[in-house]
N, C-alpha and C. Protein backbone atom coordinates (compact mmCIF):
# COMPACT_ATOMS: atom_id res chain seq x y z
N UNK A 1 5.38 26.09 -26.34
CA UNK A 1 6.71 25.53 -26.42
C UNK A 1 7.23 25.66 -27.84
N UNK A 2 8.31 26.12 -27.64
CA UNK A 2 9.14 26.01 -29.40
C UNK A 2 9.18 24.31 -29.97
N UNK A 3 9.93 24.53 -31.38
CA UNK A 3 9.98 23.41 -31.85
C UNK A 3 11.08 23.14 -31.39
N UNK A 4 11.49 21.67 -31.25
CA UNK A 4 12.45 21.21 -30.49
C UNK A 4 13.56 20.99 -31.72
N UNK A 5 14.73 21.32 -31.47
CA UNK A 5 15.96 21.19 -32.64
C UNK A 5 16.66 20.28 -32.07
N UNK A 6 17.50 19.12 -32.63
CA UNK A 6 18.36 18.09 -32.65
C UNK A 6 19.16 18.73 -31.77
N UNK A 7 19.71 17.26 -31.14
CA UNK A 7 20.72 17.61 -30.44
C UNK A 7 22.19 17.66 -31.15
N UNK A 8 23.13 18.46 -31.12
CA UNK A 8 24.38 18.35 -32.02
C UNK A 8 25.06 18.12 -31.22
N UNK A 9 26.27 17.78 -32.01
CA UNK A 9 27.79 17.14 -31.17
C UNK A 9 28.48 18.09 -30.00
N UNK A 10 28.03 19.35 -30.20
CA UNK A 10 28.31 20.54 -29.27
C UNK A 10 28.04 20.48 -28.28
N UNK A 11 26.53 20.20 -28.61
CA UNK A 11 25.56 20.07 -27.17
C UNK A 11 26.31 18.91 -26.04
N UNK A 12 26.15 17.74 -26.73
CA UNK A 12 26.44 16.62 -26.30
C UNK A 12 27.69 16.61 -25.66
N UNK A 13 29.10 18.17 -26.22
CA UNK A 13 30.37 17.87 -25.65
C UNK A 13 30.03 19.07 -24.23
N UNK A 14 29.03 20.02 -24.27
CA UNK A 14 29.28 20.45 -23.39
C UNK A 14 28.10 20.31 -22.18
N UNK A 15 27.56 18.71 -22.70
CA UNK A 15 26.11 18.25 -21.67
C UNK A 15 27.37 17.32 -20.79
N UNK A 16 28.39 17.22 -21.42
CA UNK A 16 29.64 16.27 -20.56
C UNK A 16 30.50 17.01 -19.08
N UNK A 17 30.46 18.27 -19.63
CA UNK A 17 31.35 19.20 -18.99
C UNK A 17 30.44 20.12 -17.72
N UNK A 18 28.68 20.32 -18.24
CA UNK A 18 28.47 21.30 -17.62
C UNK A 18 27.26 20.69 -16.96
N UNK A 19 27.06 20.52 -16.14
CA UNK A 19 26.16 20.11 -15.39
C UNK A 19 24.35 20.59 -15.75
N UNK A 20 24.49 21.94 -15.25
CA UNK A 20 23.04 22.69 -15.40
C UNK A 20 22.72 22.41 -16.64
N UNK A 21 23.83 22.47 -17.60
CA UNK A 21 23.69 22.43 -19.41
C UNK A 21 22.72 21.54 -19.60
N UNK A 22 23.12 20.00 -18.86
CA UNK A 22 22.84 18.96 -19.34
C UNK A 22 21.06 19.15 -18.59
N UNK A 23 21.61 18.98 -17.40
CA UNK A 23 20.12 19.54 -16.67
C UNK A 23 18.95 20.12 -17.64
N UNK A 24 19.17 21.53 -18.26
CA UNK A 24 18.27 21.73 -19.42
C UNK A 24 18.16 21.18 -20.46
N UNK A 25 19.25 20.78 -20.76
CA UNK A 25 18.67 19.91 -22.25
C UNK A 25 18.25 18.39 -21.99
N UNK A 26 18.02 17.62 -20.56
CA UNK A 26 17.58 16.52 -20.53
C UNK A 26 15.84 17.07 -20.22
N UNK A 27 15.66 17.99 -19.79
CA UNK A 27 14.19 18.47 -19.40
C UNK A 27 13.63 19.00 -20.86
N UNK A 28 14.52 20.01 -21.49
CA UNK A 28 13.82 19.94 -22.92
C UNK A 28 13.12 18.90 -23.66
N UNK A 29 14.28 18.37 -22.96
CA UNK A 29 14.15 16.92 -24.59
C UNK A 29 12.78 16.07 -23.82
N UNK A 30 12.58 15.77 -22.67
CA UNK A 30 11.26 15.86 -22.28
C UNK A 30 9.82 16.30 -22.16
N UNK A 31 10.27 17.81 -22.36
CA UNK A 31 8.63 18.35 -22.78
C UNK A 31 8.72 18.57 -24.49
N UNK A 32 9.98 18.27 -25.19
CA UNK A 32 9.22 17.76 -26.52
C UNK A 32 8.65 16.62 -26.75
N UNK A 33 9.32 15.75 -25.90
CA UNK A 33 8.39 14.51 -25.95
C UNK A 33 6.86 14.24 -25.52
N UNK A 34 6.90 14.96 -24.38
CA UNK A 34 5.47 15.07 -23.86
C UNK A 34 4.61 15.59 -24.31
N UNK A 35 5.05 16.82 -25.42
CA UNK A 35 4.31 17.45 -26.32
C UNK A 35 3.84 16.28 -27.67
N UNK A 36 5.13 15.93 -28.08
CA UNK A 36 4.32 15.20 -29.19
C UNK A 36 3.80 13.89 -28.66
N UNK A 37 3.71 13.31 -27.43
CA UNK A 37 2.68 12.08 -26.82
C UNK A 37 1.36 12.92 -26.93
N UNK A 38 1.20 14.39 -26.17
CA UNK A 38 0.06 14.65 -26.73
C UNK A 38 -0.97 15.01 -27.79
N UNK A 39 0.07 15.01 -28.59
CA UNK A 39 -0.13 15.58 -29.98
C UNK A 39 -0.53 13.95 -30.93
N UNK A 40 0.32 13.18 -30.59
CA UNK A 40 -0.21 11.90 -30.79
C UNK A 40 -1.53 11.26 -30.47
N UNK A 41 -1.58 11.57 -29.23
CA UNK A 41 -2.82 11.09 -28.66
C UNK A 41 -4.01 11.66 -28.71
N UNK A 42 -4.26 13.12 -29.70
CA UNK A 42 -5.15 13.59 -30.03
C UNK A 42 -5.70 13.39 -31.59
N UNK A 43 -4.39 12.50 -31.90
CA UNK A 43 -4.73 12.80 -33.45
C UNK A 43 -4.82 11.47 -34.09
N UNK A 44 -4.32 10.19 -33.72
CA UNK A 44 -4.03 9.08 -34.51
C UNK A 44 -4.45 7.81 -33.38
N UNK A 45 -5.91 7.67 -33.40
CA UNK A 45 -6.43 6.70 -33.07
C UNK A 45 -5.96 5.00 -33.67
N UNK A 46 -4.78 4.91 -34.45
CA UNK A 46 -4.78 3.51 -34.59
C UNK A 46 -4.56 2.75 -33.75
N UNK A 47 -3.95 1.40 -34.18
CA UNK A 47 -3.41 0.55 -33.59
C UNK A 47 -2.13 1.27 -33.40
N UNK A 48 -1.46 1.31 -34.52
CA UNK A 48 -0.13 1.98 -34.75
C UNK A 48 0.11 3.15 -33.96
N UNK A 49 -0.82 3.60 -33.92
CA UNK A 49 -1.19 5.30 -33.00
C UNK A 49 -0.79 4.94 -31.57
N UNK A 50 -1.49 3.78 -31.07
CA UNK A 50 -1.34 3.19 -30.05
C UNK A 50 0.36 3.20 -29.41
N UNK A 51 0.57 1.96 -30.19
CA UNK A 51 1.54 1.73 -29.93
C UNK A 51 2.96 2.76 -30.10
N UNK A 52 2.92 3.55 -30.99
CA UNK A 52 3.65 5.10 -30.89
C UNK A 52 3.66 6.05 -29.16
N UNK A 53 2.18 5.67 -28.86
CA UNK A 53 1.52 6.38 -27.95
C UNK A 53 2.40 5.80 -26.53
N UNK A 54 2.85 4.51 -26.67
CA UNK A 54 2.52 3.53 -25.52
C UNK A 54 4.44 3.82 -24.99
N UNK A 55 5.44 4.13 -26.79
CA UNK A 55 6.62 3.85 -26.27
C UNK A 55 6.79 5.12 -26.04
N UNK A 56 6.04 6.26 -26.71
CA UNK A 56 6.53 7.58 -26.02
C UNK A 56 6.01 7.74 -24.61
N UNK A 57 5.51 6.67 -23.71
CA UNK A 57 5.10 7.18 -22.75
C UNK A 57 5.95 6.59 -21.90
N UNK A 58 6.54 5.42 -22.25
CA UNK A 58 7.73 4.64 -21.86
C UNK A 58 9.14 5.15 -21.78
N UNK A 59 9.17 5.92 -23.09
CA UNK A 59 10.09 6.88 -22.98
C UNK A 59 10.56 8.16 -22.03
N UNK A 60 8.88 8.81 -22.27
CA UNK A 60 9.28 9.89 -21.12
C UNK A 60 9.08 9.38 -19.71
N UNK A 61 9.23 8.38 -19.07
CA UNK A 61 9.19 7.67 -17.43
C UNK A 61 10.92 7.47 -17.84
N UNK A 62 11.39 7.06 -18.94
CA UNK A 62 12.61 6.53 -18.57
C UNK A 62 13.59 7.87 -18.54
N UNK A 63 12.88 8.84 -18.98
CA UNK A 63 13.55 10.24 -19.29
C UNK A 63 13.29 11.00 -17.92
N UNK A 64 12.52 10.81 -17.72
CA UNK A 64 12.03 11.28 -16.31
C UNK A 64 13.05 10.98 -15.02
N UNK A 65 12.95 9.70 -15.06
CA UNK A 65 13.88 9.12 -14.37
C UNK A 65 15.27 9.65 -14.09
N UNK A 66 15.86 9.51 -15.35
CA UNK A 66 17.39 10.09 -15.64
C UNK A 66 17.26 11.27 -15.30
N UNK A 67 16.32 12.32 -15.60
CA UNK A 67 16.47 13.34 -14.81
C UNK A 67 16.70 13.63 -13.53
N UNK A 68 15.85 13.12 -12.52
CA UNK A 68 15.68 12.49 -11.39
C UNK A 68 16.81 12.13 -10.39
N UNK A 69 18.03 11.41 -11.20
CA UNK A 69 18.94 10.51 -10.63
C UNK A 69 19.98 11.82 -10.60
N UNK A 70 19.70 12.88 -12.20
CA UNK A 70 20.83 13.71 -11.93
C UNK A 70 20.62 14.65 -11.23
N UNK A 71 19.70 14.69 -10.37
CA UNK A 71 19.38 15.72 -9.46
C UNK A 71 18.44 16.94 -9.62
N UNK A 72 18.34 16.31 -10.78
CA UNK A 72 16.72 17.98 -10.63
C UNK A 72 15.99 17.56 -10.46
N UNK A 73 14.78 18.34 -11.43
CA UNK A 73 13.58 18.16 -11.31
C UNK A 73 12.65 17.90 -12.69
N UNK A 74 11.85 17.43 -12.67
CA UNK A 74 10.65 17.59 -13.90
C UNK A 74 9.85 18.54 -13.62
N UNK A 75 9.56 19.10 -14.92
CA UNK A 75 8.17 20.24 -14.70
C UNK A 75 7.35 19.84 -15.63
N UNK A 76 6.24 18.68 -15.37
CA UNK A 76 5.67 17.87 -16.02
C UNK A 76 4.03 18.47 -15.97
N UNK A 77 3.78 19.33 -16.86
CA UNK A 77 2.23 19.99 -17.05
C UNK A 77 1.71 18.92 -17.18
């Protein structure tokens, strides 16, 4: 997977307008997350590690979700 780049105001005006658009960039923005939960979870045993660990996992269910509602799909390796 590439490195994941910010989302800009562009994106965001034409994740309004275009459906599929948004479609890919809500699934991107998911397997960067899922990437760095695992990347987390291989590397930083703290407490702190933990809890990093616990909201990115919280995160991607709530990301998941929203995907979900807008009608696709996840492709969750």
């Amino acid at each position: 997977m590439k490195d994941f780049s910010p989302v800009t105001d562009a994106d965001l005006a034409r994740a309004r307008s275009d459906r599929a658009f948004r479609q890919r960039l809500l699934e991107r923005s998911l397997e960067a997350l899922l990437a760095s939960v695992k990347k987390l979870r291989n590397s930083d045993p703290s407490a702190d590690g933990n809890t990093k660990l616990r909201e990115g996992v919280e995160l991607a269910v709530r990301l998941a979700e929203i995907i979900q509602k807008a009608g696709g799909r996840t492709r969750v390796s």
